[in-house]
N, C-alpha and C. Protein backbone atom coordinates (compact mmCIF):
# COMPACT_ATOMS: atom_id res chain seq x y z
N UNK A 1 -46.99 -187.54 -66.61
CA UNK A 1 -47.02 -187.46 -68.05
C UNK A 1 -48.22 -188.26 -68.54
N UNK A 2 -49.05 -187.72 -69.63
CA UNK A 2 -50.30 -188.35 -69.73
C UNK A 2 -50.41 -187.75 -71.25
N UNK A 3 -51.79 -188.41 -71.37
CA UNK A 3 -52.11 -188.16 -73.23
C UNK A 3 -53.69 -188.17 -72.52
N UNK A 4 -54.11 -187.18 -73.34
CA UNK A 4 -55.70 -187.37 -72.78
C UNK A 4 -56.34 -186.48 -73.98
N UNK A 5 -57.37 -187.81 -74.96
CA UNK A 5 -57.71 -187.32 -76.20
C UNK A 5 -59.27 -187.61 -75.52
N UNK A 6 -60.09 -186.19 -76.36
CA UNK A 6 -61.35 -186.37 -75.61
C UNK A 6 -62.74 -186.75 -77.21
N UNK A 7 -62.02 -186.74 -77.94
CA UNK A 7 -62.88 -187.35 -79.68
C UNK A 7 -61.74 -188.12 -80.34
N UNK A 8 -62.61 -189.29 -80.69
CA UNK A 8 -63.92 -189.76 -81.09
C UNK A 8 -64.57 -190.69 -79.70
N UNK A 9 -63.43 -190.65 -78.68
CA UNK A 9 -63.81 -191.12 -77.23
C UNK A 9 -63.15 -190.64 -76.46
N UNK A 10 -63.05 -190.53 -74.79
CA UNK A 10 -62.15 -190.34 -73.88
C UNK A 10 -61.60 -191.13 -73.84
N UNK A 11 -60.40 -190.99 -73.73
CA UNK A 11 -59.12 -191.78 -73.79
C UNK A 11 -58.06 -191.02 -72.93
N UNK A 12 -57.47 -192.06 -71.52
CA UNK A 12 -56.48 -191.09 -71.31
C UNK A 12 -55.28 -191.83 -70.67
N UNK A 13 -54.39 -191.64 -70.89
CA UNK A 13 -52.74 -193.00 -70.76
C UNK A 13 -51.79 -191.95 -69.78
N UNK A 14 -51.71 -192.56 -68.73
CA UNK A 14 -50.68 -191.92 -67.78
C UNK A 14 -49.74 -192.62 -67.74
N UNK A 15 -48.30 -192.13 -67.83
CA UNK A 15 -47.37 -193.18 -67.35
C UNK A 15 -47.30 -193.41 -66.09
N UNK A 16 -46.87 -194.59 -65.25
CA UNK A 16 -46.74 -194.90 -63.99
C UNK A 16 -45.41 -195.72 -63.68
N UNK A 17 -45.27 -195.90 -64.28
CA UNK A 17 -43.31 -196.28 -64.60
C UNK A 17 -43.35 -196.31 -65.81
N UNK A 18 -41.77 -196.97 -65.36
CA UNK A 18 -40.91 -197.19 -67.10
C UNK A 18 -39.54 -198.33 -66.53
N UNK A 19 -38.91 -198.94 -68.02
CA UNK A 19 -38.37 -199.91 -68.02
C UNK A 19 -37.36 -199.20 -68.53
N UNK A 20 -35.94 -199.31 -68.21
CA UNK A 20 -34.97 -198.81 -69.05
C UNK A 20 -34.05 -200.43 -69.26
N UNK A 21 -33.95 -201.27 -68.97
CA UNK A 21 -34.00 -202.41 -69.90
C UNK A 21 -33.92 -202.80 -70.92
N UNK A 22 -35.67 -202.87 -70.90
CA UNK A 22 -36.52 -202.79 -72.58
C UNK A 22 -37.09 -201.44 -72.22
N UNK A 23 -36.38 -200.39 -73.14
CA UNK A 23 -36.81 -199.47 -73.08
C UNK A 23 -38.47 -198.92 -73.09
N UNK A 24 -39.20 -199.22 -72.14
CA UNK A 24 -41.14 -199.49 -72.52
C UNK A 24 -41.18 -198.98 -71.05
N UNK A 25 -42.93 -198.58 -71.01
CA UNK A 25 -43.78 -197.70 -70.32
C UNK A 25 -44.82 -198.12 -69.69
N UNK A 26 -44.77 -198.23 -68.46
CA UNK A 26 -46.39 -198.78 -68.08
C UNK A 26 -47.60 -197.59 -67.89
N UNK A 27 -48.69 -197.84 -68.35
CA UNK A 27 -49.94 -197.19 -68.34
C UNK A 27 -50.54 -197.76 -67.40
N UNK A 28 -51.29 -195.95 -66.76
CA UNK A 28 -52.79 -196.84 -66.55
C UNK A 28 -53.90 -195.60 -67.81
N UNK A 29 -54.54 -196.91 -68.30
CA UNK A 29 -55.37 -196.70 -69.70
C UNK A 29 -57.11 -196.25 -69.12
N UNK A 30 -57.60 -194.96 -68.95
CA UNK A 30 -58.59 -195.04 -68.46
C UNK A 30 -59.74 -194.85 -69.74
N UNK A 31 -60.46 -195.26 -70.62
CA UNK A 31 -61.29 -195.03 -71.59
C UNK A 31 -62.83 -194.84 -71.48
N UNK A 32 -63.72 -193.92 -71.55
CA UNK A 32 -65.04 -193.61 -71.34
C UNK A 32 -65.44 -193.78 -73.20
N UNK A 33 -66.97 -194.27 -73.48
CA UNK A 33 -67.58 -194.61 -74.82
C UNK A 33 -68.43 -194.50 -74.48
N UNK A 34 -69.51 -192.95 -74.74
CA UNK A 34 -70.38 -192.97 -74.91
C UNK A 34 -71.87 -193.51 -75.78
N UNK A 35 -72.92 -194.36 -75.68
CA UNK A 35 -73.33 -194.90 -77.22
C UNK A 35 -74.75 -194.32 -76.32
N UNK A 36 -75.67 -195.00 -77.47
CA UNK A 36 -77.06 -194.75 -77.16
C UNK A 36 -77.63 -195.70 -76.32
N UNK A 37 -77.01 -196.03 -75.33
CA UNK A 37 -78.11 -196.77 -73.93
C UNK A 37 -77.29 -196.22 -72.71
N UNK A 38 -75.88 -195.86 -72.55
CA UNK A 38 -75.44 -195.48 -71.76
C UNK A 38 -73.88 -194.96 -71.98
N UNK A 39 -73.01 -195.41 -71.38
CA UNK A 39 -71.55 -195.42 -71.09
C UNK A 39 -71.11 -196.64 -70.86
N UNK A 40 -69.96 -197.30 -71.57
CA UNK A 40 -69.30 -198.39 -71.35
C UNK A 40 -67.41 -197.57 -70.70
N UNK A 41 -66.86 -198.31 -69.71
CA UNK A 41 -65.98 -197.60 -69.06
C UNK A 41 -64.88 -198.98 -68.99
N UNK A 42 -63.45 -198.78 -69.37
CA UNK A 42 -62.20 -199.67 -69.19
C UNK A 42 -61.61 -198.86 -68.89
N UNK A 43 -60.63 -199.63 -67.50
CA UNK A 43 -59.40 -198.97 -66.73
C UNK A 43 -58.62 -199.94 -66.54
N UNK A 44 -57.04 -199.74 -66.81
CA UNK A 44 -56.30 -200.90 -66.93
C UNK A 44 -55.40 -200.14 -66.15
N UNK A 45 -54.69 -200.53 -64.99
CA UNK A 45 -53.29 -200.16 -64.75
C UNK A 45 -51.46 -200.61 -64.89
N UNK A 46 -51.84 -201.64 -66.00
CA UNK A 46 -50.47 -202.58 -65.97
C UNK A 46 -50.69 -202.84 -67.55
N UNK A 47 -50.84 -201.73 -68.48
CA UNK A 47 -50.35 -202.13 -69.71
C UNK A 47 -49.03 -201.35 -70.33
N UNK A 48 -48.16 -202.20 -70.58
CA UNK A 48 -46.80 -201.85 -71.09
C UNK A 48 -46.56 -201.63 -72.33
N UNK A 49 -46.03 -200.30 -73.06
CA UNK A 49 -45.80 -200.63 -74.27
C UNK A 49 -44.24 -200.35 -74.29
N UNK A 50 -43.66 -200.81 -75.21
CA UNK A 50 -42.78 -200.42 -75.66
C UNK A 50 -42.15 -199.49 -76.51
N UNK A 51 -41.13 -198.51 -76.08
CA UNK A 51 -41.24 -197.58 -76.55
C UNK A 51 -40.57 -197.12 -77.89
N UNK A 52 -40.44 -197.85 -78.61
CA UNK A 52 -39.67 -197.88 -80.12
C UNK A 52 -41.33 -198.18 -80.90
N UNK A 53 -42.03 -198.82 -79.91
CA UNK A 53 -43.71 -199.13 -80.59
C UNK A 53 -44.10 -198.04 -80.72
N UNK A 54 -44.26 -197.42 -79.36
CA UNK A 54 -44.72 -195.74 -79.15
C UNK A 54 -44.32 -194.97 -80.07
N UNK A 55 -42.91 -194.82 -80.66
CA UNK A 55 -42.25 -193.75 -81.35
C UNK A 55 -42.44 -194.41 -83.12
N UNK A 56 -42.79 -195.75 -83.26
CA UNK A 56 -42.95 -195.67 -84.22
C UNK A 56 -44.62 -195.10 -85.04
N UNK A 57 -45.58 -195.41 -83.86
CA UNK A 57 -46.98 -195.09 -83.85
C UNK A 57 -47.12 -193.63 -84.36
N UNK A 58 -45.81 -192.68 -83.30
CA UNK A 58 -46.15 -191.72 -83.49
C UNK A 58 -45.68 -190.77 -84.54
N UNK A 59 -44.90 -191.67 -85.36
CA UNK A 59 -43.85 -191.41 -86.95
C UNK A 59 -45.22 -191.70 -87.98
N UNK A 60 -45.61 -192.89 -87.63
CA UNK A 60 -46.64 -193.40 -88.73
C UNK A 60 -47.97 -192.46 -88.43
N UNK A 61 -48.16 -192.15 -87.43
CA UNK A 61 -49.46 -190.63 -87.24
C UNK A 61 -48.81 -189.66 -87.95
N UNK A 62 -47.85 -188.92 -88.04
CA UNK A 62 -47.39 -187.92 -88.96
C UNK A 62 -47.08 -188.16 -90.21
N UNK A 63 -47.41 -189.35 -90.89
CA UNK A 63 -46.97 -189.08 -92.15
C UNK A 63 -48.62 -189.85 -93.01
N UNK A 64 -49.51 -190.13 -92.11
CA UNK A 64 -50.90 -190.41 -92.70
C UNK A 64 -51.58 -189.44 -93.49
N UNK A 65 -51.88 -189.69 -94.63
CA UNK A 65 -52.34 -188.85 -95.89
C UNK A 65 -53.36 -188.92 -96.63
N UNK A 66 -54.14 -188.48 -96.98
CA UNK A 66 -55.00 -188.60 -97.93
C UNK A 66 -54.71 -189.17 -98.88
N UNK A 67 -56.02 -190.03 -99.26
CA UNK A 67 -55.35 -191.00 -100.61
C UNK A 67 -54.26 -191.58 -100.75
N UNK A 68 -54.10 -192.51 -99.31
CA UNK A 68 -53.51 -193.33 -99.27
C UNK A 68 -53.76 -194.61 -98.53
N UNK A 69 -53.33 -195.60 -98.40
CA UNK A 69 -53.84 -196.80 -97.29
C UNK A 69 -52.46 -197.15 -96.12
N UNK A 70 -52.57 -196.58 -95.24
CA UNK A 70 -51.68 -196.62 -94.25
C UNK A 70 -51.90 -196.71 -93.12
N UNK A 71 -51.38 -197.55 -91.77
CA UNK A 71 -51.97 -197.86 -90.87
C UNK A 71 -50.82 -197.90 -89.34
N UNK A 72 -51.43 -196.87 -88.63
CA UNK A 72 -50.45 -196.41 -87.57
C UNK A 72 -51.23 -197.24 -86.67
N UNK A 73 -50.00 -197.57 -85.46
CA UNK A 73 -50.62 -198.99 -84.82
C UNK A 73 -49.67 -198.94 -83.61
N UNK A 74 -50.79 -198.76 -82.52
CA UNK A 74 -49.88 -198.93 -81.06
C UNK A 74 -50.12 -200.16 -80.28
N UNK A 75 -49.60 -201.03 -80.18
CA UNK A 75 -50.04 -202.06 -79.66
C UNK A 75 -49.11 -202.70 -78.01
N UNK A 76 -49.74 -202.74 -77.12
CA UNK A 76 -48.86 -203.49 -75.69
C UNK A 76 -48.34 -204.46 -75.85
N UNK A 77 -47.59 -204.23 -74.94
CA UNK A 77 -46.66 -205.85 -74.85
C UNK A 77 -47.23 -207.19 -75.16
N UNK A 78 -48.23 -207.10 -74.34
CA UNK A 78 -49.25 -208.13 -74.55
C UNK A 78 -49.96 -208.28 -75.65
N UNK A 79 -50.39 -207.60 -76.13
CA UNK A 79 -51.09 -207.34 -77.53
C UNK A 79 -52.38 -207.25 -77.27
N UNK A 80 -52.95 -207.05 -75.72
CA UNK A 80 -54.42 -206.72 -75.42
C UNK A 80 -54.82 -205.25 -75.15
N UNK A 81 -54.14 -204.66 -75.64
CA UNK A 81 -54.71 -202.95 -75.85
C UNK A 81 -53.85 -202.32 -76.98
N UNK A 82 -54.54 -201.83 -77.66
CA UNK A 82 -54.34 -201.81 -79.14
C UNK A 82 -54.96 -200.58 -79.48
N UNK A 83 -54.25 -199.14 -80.52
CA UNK A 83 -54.92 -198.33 -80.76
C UNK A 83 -54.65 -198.25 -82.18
N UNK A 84 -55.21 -198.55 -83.40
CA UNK A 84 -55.05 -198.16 -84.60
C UNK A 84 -55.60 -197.09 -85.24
N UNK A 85 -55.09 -196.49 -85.98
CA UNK A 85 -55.34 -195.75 -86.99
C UNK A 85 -55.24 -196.08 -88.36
N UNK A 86 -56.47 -196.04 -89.38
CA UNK A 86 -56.25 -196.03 -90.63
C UNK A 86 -56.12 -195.48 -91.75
N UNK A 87 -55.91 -195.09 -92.28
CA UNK A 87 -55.97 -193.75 -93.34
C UNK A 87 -56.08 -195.10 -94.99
N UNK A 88 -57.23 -194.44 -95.30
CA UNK A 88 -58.15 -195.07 -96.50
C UNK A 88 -58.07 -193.64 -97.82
N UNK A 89 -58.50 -194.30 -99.02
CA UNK A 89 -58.70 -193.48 -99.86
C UNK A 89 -60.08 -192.69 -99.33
N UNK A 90 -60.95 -193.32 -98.78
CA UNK A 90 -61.72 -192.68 -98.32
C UNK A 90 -61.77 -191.61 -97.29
N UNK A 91 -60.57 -191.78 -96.50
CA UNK A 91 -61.02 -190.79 -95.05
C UNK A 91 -60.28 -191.59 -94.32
N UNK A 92 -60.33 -191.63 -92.78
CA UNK A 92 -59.62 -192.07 -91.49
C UNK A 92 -60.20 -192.98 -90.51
N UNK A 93 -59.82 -194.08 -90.05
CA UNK A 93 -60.63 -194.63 -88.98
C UNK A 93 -59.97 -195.30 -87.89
N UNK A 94 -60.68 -194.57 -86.65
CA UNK A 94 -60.07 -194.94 -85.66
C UNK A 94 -60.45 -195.86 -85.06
N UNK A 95 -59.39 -197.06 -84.42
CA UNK A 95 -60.03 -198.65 -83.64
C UNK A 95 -59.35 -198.56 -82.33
N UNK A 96 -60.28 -199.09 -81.72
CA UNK A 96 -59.32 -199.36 -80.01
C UNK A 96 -59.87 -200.50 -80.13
N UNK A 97 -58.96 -201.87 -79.14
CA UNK A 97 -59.41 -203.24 -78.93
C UNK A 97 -58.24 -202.92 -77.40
N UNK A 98 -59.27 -203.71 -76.53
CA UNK A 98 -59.00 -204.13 -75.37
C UNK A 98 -58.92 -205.54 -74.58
N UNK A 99 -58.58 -206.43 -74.44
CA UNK A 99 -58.70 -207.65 -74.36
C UNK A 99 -58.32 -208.07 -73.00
N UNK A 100 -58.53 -208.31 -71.99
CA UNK A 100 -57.90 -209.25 -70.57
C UNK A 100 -58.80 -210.55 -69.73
N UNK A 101 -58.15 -210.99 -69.68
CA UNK A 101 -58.67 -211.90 -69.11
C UNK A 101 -59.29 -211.58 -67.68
N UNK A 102 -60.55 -212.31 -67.26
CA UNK A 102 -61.20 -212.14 -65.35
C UNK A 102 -60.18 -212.63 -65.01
N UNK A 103 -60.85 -212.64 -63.53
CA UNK A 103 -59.93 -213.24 -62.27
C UNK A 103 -60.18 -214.78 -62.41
N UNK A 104 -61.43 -215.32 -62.80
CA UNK A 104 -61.72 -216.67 -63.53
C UNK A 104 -61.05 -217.64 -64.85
N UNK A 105 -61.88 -217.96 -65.49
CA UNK A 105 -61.47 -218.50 -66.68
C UNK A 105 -62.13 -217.85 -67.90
N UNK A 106 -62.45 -216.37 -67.87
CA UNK A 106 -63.64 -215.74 -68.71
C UNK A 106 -62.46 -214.91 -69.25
N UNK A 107 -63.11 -214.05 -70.74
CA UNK A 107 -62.53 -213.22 -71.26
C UNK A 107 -63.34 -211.88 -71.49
N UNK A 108 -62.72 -210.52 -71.11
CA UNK A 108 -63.33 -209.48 -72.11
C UNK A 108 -62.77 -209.26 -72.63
N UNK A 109 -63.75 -208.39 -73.63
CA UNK A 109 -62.76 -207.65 -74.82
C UNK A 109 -64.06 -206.66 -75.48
N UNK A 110 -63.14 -205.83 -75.25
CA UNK A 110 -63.89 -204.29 -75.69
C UNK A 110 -63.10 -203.81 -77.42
N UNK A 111 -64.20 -203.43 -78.42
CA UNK A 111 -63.97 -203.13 -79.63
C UNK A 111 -64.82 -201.90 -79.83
N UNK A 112 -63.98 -201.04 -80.61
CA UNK A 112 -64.50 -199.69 -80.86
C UNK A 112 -64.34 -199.93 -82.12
N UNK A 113 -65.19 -198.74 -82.88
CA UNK A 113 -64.71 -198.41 -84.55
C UNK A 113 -65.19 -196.52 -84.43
N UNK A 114 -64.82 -195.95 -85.52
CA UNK A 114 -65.30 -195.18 -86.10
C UNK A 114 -64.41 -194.19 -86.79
N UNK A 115 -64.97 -193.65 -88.15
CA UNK A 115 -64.32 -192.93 -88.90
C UNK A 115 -64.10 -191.50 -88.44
N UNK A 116 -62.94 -191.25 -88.59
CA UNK A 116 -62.58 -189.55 -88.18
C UNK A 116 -62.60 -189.18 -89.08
N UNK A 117 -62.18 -187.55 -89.21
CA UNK A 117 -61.89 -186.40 -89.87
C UNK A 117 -60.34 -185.56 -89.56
N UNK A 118 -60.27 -184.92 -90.55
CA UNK A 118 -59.21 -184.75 -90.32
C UNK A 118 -58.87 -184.18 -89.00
N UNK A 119 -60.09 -182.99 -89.20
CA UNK A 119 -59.93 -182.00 -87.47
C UNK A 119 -59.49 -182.96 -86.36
N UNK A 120 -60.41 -184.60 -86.34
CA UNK A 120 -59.95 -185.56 -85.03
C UNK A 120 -58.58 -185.85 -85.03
N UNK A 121 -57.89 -186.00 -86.01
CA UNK A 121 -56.79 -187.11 -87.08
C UNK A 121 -55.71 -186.25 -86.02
N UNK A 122 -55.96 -184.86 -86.72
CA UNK A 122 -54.94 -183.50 -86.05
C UNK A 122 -54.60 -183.33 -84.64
N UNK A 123 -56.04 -183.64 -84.24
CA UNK A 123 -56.27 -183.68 -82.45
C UNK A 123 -55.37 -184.81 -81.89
N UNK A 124 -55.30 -185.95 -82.35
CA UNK A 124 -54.99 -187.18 -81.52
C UNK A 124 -53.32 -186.81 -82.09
N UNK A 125 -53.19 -186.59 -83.63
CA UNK A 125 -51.33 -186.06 -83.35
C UNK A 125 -50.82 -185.49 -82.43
N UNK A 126 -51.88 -184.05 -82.47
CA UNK A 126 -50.91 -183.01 -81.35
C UNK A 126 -50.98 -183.90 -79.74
N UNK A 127 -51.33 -184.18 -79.74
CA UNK A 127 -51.28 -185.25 -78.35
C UNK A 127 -50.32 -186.05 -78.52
N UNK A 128 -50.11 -186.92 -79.10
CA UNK A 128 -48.38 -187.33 -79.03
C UNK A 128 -47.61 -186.94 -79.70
N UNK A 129 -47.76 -185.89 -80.43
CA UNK A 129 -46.26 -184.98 -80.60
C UNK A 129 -46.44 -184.55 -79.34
N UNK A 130 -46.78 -184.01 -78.31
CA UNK A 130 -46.60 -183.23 -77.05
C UNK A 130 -46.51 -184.02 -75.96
N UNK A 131 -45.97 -185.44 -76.28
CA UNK A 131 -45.85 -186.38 -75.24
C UNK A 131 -44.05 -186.26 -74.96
N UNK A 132 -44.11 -185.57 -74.18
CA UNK A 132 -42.52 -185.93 -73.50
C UNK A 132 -42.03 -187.14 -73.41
N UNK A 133 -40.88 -187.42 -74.45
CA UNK A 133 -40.15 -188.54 -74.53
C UNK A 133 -38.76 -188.71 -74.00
N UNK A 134 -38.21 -189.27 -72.89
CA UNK A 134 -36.99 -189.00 -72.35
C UNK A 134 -35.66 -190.12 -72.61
N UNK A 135 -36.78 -191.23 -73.47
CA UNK A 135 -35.75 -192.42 -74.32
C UNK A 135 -35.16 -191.96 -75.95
């Protein structure tokens, strides 16, 4: 089971387990960002979300509207992979933030921006409306 959105970046979330516990999901998060010097590339295999997060992300993606300020928001357990959506009087904008720590004492953290359209807005719904949910 996977989600694989290919605008305003590649983005693609496989499940690789699940928790019936705390009802939540582990990913592995593979993301490609194309810019003007090259490709920047994050692969995570141990981010968990929870899945009342998931289902609420994907309530607040279906009801984002024009001319309004509303903000659908998937965020991990951890709170270091993060996918927002915004819906502005203006239009839509999509954020990814990535955050983990090295094997050291160093940090990355990867930040995206950019404004969609609706055509993208539509694209990234039908992708999790068509995510098989078995909680």
């Amino acid at each position: 089971m996977e989600i694989e959105i290919n605008n305003p970046i590649e983005l693609k979330m496989s499940v690789l387990e699940s928790e019936d516990r705390l009802p939540s999901i582990k990913l592995l998060v593979e993301i490609v960002i194309k810019h003007l010097t090259g490709t920047s590339c994050y692969n995570a295999n141990d981010i968990w979300v929870d899945c009342t997060h998931w289902d609420k992300f994907t309530n607040k993606l279906n009801i984002l509207g024009d001319n309004t300020q509303e903000i659908a928001l998937l965020n991990s357990l951890s709170e270091g992979f993060q996918i927002k959506i915004i819906s502005t009087p203006e239009g839509y904008k999509f954020e990814l933030f990535c955050k983990e720590p090295d094997m050291g004492s160093g940090l990355f953290e990867l930040r995206y921006s950019k404004n969609i359209d609706e055509d993208e807005l539509g694209a990234i719904k039908q992708r999790f409306d068509n995510f098989p949910r078995w909680w």
